[in-house]
PDB file of N, CA and C in Angstrom:
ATOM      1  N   UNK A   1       0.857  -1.151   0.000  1.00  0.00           N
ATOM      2  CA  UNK A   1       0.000   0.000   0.000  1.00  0.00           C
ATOM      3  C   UNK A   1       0.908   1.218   0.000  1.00  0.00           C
ATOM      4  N   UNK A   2       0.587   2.077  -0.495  1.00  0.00           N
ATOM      5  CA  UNK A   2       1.283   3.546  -0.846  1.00  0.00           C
ATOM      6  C   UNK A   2       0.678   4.554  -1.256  1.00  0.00           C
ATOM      7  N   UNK A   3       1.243   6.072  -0.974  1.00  0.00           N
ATOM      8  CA  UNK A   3       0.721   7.245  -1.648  1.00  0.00           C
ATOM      9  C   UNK A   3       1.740   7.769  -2.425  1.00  0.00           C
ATOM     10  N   UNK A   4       1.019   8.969  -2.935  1.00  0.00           N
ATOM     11  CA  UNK A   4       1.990   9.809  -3.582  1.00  0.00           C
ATOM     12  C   UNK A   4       1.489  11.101  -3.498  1.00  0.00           C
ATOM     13  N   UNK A   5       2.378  12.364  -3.141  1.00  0.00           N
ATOM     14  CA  UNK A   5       2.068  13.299  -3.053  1.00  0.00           C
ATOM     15  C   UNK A   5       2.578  14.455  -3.523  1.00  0.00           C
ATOM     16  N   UNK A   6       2.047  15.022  -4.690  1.00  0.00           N
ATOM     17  CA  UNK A   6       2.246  16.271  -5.412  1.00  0.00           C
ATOM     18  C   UNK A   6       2.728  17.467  -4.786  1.00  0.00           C
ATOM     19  N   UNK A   7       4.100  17.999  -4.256  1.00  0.00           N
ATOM     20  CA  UNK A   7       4.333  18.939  -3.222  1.00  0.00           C
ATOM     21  C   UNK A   7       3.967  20.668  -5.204  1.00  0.00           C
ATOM     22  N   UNK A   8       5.012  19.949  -6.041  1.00  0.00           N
ATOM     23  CA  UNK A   8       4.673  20.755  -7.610  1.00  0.00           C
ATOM     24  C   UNK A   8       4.671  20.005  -8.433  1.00  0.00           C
ATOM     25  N   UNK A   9       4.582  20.742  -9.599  1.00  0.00           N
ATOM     26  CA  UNK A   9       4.223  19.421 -10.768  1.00  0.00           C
ATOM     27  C   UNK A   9       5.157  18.970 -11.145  1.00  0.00           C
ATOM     28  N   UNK A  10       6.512  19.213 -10.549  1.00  0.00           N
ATOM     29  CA  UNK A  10       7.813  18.673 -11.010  1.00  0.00           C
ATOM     30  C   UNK A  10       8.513  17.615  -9.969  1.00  0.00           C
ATOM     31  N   UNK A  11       7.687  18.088  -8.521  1.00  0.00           N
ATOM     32  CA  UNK A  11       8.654  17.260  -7.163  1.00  0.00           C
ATOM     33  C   UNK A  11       6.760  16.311  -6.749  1.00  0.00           C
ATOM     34  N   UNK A  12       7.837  15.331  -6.678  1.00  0.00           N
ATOM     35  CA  UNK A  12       6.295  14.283  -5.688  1.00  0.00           C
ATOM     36  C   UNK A  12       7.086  13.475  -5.001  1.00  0.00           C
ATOM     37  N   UNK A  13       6.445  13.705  -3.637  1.00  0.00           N
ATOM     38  CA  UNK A  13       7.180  12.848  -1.900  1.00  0.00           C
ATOM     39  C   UNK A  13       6.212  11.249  -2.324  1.00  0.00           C
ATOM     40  N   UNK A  14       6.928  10.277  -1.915  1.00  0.00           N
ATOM     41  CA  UNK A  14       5.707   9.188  -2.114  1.00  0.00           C
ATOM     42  C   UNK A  14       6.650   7.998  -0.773  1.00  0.00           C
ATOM     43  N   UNK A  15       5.546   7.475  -0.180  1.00  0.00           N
ATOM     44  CA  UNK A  15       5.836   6.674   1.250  1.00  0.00           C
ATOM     45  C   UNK A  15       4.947   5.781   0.802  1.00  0.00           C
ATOM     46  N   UNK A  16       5.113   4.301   1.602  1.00  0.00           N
ATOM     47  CA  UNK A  16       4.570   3.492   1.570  1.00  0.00           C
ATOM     48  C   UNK A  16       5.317   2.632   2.678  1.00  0.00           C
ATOM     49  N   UNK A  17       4.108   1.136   2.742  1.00  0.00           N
ATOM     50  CA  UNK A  17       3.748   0.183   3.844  1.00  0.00           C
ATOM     51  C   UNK A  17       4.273  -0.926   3.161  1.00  0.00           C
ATOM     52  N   UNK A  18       4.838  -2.038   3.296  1.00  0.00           N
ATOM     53  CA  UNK A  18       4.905  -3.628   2.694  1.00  0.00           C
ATOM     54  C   UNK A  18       4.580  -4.413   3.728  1.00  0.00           C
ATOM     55  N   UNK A  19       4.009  -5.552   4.705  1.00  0.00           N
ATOM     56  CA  UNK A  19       3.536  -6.426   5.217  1.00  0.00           C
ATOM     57  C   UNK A  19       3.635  -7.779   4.631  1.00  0.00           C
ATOM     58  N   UNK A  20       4.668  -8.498   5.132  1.00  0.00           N
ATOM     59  CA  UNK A  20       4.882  -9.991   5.091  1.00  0.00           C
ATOM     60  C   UNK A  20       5.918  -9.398   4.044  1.00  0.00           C
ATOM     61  N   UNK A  21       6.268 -10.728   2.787  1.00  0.00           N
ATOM     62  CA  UNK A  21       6.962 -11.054   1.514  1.00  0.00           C
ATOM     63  C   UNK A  21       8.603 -10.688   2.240  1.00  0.00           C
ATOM     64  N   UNK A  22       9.149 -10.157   1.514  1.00  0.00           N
ATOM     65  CA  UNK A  22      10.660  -9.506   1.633  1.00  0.00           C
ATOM     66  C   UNK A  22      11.311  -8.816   3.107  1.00  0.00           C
ATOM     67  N   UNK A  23      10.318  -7.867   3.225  1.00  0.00           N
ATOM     68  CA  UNK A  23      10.321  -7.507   4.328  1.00  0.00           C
ATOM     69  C   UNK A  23      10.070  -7.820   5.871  1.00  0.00           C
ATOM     70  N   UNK A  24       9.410  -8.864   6.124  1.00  0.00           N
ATOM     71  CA  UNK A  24       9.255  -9.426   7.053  1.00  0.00           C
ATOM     72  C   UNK A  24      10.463  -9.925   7.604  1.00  0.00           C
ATOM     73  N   UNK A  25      10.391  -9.509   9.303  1.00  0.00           N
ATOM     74  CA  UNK A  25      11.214  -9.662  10.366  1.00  0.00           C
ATOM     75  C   UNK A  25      13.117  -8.645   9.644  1.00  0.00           C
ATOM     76  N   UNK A  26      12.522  -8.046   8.900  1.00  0.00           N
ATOM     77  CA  UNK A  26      13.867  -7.338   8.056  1.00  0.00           C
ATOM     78  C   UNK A  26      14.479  -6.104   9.515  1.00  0.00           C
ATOM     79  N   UNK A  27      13.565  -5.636   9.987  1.00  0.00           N
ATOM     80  CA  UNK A  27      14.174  -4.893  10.952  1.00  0.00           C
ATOM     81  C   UNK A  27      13.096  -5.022  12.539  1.00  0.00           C
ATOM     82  N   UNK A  28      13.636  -5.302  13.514  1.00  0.00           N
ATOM     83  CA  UNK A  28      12.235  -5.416  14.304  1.00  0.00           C
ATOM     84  C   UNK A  28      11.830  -3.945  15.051  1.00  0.00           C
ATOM     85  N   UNK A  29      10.351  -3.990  15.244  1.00  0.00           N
ATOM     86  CA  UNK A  29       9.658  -3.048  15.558  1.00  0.00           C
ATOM     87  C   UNK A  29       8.559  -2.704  14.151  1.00  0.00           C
ATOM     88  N   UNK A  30       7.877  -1.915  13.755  1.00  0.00           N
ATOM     89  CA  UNK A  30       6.329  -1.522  13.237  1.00  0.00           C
ATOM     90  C   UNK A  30       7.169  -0.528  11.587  1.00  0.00           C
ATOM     91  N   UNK A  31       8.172  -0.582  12.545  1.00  0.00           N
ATOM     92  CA  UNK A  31       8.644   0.361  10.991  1.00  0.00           C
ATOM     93  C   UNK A  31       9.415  -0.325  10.013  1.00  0.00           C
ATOM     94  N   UNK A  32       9.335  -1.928  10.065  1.00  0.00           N
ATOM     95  CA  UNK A  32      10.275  -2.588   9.161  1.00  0.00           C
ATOM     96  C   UNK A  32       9.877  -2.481   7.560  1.00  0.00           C
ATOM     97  N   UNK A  33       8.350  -2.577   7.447  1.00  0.00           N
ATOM     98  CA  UNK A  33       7.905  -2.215   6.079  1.00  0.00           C
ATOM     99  C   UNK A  33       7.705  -1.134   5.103  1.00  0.00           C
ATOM    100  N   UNK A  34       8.298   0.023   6.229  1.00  0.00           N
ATOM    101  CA  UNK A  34       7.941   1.206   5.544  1.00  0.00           C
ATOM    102  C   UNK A  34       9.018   1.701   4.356  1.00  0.00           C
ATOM    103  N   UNK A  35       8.603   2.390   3.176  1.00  0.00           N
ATOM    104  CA  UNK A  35       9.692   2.225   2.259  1.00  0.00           C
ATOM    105  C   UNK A  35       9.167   4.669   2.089  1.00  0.00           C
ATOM    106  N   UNK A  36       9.827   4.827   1.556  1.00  0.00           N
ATOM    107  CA  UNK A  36      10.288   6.713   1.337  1.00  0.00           C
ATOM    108  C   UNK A  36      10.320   6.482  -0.369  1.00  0.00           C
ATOM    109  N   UNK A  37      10.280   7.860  -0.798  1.00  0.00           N
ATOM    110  CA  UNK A  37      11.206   8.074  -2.116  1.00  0.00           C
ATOM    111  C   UNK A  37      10.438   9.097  -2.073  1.00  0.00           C
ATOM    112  N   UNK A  38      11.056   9.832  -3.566  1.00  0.00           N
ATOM    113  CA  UNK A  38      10.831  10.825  -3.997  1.00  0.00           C
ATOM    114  C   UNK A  38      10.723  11.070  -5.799  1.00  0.00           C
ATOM    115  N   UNK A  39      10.376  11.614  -6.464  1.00  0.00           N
ATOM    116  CA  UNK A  39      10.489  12.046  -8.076  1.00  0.00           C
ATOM    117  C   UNK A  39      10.303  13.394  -8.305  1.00  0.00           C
ATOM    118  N   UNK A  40      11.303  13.714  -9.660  1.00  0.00           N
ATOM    119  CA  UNK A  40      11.491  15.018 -10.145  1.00  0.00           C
ATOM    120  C   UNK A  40      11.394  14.946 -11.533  1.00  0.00           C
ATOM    121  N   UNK A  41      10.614  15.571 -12.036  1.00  0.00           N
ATOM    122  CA  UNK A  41      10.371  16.100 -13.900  1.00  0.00           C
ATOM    123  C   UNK A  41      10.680  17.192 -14.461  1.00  0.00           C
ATOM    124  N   UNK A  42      11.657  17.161 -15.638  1.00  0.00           N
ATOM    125  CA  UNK A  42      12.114  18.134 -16.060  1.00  0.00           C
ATOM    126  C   UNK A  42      12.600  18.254 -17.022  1.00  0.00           C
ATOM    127  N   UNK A  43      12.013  18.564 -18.143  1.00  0.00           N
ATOM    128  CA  UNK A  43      12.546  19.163 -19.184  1.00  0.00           C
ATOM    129  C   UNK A  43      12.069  17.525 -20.035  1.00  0.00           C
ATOM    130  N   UNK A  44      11.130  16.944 -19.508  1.00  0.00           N
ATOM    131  CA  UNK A  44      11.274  15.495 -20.563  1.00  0.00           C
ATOM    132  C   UNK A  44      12.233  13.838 -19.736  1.00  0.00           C
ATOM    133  N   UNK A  45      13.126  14.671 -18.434  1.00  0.00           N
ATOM    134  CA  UNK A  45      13.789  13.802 -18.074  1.00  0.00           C
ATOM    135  C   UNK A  45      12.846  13.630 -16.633  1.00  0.00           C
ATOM    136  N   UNK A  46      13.262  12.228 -15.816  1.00  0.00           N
ATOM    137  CA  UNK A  46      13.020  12.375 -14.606  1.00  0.00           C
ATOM    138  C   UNK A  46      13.838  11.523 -13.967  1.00  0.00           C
ATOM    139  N   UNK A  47      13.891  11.407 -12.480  1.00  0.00           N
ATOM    140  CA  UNK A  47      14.879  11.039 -11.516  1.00  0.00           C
ATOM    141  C   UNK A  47      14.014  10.323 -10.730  1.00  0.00           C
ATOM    142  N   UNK A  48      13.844   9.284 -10.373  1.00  0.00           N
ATOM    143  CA  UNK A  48      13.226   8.521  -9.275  1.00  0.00           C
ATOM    144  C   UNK A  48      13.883   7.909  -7.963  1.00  0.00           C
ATOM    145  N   UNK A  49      13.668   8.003  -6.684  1.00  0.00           N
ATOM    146  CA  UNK A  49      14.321   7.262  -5.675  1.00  0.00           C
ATOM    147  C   UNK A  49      13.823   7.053  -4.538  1.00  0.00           C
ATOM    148  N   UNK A  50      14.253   5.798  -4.216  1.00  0.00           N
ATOM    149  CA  UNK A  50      13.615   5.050  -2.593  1.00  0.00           C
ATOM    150  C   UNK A  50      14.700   4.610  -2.280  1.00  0.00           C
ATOM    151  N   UNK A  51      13.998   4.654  -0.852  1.00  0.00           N
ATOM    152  CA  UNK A  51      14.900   3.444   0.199  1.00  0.00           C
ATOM    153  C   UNK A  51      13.655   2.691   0.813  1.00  0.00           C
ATOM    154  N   UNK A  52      13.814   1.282   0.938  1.00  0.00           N
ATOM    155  CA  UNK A  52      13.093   0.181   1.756  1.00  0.00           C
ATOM    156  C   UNK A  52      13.750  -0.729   2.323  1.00  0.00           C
ATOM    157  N   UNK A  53      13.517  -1.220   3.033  1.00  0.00           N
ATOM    158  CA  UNK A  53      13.865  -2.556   3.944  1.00  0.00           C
ATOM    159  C   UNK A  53      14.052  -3.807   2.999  1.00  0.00           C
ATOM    160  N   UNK A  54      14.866  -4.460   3.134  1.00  0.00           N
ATOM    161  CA  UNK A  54      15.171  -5.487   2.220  1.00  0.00           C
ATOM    162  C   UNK A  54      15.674  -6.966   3.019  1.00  0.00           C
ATOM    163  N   UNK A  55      14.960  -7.335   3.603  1.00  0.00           N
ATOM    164  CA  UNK A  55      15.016  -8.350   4.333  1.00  0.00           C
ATOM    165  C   UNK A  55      16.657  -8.075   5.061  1.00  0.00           C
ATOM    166  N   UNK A  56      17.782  -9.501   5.008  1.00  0.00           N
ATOM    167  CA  UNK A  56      18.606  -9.532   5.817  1.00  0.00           C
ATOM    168  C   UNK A  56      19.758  -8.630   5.049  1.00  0.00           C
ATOM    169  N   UNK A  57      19.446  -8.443   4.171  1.00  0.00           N
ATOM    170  CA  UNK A  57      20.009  -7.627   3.290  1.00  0.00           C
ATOM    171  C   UNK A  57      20.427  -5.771   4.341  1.00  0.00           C
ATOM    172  N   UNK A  58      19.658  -5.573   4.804  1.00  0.00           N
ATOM    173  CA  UNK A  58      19.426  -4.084   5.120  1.00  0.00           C
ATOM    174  C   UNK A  58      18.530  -3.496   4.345  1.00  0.00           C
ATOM    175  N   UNK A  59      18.590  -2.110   4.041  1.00  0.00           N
ATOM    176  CA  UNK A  59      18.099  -1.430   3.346  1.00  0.00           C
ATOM    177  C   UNK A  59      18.727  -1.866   1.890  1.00  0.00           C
ATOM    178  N   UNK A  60      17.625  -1.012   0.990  1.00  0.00           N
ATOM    179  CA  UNK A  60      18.320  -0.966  -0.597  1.00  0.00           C
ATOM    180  C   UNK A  60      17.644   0.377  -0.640  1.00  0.00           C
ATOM    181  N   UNK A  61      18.583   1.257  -1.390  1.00  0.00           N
ATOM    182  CA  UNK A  61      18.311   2.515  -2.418  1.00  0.00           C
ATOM    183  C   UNK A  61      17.860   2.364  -3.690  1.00  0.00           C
ATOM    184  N   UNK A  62      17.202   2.721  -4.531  1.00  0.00           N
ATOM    185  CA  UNK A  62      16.842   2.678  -5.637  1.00  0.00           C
ATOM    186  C   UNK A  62      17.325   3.877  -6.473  1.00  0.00           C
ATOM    187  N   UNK A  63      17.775   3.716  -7.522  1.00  0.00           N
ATOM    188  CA  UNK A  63      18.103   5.268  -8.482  1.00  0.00           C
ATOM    189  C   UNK A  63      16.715   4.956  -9.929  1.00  0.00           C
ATOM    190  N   UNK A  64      16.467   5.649 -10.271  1.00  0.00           N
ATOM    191  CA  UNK A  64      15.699   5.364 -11.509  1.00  0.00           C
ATOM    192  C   UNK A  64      16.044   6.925 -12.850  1.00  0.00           C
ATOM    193  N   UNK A  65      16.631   6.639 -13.867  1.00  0.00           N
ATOM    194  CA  UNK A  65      16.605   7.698 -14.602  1.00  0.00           C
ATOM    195  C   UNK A  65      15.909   7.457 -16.038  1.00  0.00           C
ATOM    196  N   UNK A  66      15.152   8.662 -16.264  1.00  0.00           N
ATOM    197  CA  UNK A  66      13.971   8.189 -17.568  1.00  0.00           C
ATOM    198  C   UNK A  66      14.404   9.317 -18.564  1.00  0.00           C
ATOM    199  N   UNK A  67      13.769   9.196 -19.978  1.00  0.00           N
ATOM    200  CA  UNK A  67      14.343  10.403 -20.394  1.00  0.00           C
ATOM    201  C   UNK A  67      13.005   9.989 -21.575  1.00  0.00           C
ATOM    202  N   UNK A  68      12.137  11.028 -21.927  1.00  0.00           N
ATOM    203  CA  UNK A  68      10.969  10.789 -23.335  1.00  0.00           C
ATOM    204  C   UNK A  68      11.672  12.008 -24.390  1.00  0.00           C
ATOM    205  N   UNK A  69      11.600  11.347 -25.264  1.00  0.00           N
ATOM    206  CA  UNK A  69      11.846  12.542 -26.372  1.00  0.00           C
ATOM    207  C   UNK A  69      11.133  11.264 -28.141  1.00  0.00           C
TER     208      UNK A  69
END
């Protein structure tokens, strides 16, 4: 489960929940599933990024770069 939230039409904050799969017992306490990121649009390009819980792993970062033309 997740949102996303339009701060402008170029920046959006987006959080979310995971329960059981990957994440489970990954960190203990209520906040093991919770995952962050953020996105930026510009000019045709955009930038995407999270961090989530990744089982025994730790965390993982995500980079994402897009480009439409």
């Amino acid at each position: 489960m997740g949102t996303e939230y339009a701060i402008l039409s170029s920046f959006v904050l987006r959080g979310g929940y995971a329960s059981g799969g990957a994440t489970s017992g990954a960190v203990a306490g209520r906040l093991s599933g919770m995952a962050a990121g953020f996105g930026l649009k510009m000019h045709g390009y955009s930038l995407d990024y999270s961090m989530s819980p990744f089982g025994k792993l730790g965390s993982v970062q995500r980079f994402s770069l897009g480009a439409r033309f």
